[in-house]
Structures are given as structure tokens and as C-alpha cells.
Protein backbone atom coordinates (compact mmCIF):
# COMPACT_ATOMS: atom_id res chain seq x y z
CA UNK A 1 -11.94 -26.75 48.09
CA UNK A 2 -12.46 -30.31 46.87
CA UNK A 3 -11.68 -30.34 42.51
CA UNK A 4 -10.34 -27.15 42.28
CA UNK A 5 -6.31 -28.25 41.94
CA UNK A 6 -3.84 -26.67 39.65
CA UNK A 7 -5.47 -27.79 36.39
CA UNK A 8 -8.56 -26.11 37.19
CA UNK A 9 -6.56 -22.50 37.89
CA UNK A 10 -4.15 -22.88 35.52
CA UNK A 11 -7.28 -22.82 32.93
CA UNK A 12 -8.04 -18.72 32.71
CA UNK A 13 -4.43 -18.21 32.93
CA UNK A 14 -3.87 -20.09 29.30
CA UNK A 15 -7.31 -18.43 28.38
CA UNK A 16 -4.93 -15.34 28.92
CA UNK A 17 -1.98 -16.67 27.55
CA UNK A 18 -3.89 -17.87 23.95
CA UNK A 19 -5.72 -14.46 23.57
CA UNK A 20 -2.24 -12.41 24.58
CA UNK A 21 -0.37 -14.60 21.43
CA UNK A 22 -3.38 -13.81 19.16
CA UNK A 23 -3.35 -10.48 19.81
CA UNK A 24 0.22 -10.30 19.44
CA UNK A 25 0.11 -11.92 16.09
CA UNK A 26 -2.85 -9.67 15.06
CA UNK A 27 -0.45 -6.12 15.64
CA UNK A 28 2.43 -7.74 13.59
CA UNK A 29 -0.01 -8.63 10.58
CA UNK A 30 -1.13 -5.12 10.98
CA UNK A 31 1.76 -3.51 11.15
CA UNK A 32 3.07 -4.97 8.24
CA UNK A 33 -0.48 -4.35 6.26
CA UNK A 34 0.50 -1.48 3.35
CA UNK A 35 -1.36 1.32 4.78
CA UNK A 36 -3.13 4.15 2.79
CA UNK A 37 -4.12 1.90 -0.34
CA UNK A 38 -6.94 1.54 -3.00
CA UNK A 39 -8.59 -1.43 -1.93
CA UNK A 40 -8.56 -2.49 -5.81
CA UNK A 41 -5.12 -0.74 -6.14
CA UNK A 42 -3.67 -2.93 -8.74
CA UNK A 43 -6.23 -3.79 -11.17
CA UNK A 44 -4.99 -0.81 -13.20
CA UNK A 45 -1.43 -2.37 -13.87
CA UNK A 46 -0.63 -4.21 -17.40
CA UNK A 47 2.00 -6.55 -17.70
CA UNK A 48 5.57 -4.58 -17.47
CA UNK A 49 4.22 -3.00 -14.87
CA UNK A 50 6.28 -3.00 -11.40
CA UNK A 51 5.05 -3.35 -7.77
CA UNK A 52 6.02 -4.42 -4.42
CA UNK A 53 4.82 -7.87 -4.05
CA UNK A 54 4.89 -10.23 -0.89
CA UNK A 55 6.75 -13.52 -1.69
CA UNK A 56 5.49 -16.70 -0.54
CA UNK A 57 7.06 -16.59 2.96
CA UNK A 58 5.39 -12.81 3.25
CA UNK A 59 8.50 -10.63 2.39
CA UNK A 60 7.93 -7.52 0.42
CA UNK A 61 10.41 -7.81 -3.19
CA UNK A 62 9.98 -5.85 -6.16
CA UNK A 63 8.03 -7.78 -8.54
CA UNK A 64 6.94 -7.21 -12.42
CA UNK A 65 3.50 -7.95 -13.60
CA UNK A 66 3.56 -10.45 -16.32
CA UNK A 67 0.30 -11.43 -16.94
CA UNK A 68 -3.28 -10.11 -15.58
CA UNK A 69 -6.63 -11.87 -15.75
CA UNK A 70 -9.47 -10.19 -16.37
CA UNK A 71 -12.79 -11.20 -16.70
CA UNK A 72 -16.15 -8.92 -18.11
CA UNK A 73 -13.54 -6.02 -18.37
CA UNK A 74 -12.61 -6.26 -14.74
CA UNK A 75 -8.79 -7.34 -13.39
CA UNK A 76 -9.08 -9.73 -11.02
CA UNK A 77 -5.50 -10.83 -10.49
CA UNK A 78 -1.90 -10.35 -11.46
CA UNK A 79 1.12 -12.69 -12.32
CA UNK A 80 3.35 -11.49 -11.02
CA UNK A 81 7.50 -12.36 -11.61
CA UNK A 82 10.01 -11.31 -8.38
CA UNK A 83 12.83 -9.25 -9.88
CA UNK A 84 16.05 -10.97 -9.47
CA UNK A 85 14.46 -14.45 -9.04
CA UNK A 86 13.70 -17.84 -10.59
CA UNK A 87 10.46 -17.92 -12.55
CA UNK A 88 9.34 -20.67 -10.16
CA UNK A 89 8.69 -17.93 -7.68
CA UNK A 90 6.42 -16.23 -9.88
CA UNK A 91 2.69 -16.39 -8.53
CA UNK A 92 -0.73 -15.15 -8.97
CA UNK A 93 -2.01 -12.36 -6.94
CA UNK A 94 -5.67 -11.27 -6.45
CA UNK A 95 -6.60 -7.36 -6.43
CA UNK A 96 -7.65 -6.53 -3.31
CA UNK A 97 -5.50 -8.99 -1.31
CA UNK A 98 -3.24 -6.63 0.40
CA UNK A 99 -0.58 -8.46 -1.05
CA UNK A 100 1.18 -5.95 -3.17
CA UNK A 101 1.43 -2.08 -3.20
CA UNK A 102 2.57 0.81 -5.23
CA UNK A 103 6.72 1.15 -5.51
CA UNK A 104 8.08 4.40 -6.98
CA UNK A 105 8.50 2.66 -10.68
CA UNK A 106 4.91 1.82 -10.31
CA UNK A 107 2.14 3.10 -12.76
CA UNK A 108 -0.02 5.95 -11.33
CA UNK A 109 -3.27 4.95 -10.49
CA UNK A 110 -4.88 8.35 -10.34
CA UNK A 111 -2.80 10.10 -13.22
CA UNK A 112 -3.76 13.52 -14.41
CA UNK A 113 -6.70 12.97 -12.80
CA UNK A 114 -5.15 14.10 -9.28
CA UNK A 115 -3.68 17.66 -11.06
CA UNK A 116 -5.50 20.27 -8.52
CA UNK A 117 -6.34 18.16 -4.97
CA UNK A 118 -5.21 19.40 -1.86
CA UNK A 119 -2.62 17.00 0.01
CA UNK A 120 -0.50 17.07 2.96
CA UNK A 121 3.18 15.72 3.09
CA UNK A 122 5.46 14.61 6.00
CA UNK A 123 9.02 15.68 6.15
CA UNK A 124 9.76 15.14 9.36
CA UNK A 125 8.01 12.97 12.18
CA UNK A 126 4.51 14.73 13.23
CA UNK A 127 5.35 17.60 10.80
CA UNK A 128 2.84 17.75 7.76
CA UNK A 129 2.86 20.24 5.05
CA UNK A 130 0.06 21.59 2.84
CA UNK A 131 0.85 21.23 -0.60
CA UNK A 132 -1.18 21.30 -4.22
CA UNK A 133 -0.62 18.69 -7.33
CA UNK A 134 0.40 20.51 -9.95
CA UNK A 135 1.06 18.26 -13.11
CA UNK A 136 1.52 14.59 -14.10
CA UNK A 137 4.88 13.29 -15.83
CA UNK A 138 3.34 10.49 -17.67
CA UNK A 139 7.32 9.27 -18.65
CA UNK A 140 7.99 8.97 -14.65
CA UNK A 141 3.95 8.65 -13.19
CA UNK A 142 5.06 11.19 -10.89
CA UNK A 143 3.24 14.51 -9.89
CA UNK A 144 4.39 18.00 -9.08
CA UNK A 145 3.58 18.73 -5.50
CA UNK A 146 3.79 22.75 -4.82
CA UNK A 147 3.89 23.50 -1.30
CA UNK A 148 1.65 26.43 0.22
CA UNK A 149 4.46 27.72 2.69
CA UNK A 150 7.40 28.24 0.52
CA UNK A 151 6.47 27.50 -3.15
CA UNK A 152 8.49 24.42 -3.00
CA UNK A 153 7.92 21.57 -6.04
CA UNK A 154 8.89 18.71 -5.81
CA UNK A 155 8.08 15.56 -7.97
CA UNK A 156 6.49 12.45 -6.05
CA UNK A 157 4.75 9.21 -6.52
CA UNK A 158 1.67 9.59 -4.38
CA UNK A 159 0.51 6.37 -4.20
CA UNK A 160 4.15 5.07 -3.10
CA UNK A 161 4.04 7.71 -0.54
CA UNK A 162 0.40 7.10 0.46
CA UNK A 163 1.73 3.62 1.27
CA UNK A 164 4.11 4.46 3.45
CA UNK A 165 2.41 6.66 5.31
CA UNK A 166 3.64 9.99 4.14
CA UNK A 167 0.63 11.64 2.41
CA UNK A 168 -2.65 12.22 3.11
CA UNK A 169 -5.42 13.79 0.99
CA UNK A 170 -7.20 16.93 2.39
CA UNK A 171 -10.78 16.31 2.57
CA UNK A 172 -13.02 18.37 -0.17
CA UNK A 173 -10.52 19.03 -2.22
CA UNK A 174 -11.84 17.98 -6.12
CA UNK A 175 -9.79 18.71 -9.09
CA UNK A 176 -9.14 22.95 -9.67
CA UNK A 177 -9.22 24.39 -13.23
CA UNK A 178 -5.81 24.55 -14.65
């Protein structure tokens, strides 16, 4: 047919070709999203605080909060200062930006205030365990997780393992009477 040469078919197939490669690049900044966190997770850290941080070319480092702005009594950002680097890598991070997450040094977020819910823990791959929090080490911001099928207890920090995946919170389950 007259105008329809290899230009004019090869069209869809870069159509295909462009959304493929965006889609592509959409799963990777997924997958490397932190998973299972406060949206404002963050805006409860002071400086000394530490935290995984991504660095300007989108690597996760440890990092130490050095300075936070807030404004009317709400954090909007951290300074943050990569451990184990020059000061010139140091940068400003807004809450909320999926640019940092909870590390096991990090501060507790929920604190005492979790003693009581109803959570379930992966061991293994696919295999989740029921488990209680107990108590709160406010030395370590790590809580005592006693699990229903054996009495284990074990001390964990749940938003580090909420991050990665490892915990999730039953649904309905508020804070018991100690």
C-alpha cells in the first residue's frame, strides 16, 4: 500500500519498545522503594539519631541526623551526615520522601506505645509466626516479641524489620493491659 514503508511500521513497535523501558524502570524504582514504612517515618528523629539514607547517586549508607527543621512544631526535613564520609556529602532530606528508613540503631518510632499489639514475624521464606510485644528497651529501642507457639522472646527493632519486609501487624490488635 502506497505510504505505509518501514517508518510507518516501525512506529507501534517503538510505542512498545518506550512503554517496555518505562515499565522496566518503574519495577526497579519499586523494588528498591523501603517497603512497610510510616509515610512521615522520620520526623520523630533528633539530631544523633541514625538511619539508612540514600546518597546522591541513590545508594542506601548509614547516615546520622545532624540537624532537623521544623516549622509550627512539625519536622519537615533532616540533615543528614553519611557515616564514614566527607561532610560535603551531607544533604537535606524531606520526611516523607522515601529517601531514608529505619536501621537497627535507629530510634523507635512507636516506643512503649506498641507493648501489647499482635504481630507476625518471618523466619523463613512464606513462614510467618504469631507473636505479642512485650516490653520496650528504651537503651536499645528494641521490643520483646513473645511468640504464641513456643514462648520464644526475642528482642527486635520493628520498624527495621517492617522495612524489610519481615513483620507485619495483625489487624485489630490495640494495646493490652500490662
Amino acid at each position: 500500500a502506497p505510504g505505509l514503508g518501514v517508518p510507518h511500521l516501525l512506529k507501534p513497535l517503538l510505542a512498545l519498545l518506550d512503554t517496555l523501558q518505562a515499565n522496566k524502570i518503574l519495577a526497579a524504582e519499586r523494588a528498591s522503594r523501603p517497603m512497610g514504612i510510616a509515610k512521615d517515618w522520620g520526623s520523630h528523629l533528633i539530631p544523633g539519631d541514625k538511619l539508612l539514607a540514600r546518597d546522591t547517586d541513590g545508594e542506601w549508607g548509614k547516615a546520622r541526623v545532624i540537624d532537623v527543621d521544623t516549622r509550627a512544631g512539625e519536622t519537615l526535613a533532616l540533615r543528614v551526615h553519611f557515616i564514614g564520609w566527607s561532610t560535603a556529602n551531607d544533604k537535606w532530606i524531606r520526611v516523607g520522601a522515601r529517601s531514608m528508613r529505619p536501621c537497627e540503631d535507629s530510634r523507635s518510632l512507636g516506643g512503649p506505645a506498641l507493648i501489647g499489639r499482635r504481630v507476625q514475624l518471618q523466619w523463613e521464606e512464606g513462614v510467618w509466626y504469631d507473636a505479642r510485644v512485650t516490653r520496650f528497651d528504651t537503651n536499645t529501642q528494641r521490643h520483646s516479641i513473645v511468640f504464641d507457639e513456643d514462648g520464644y522472646e526475642g528482642w527486635y527493632h520493628l520498624e527495621h524489620e517492617q522495612a524489610n519486609s519481615l513483620l507485619k501487624w495483625i489487624p485489630g490488635s490495640q494495646r493490652a493491659a500490662r
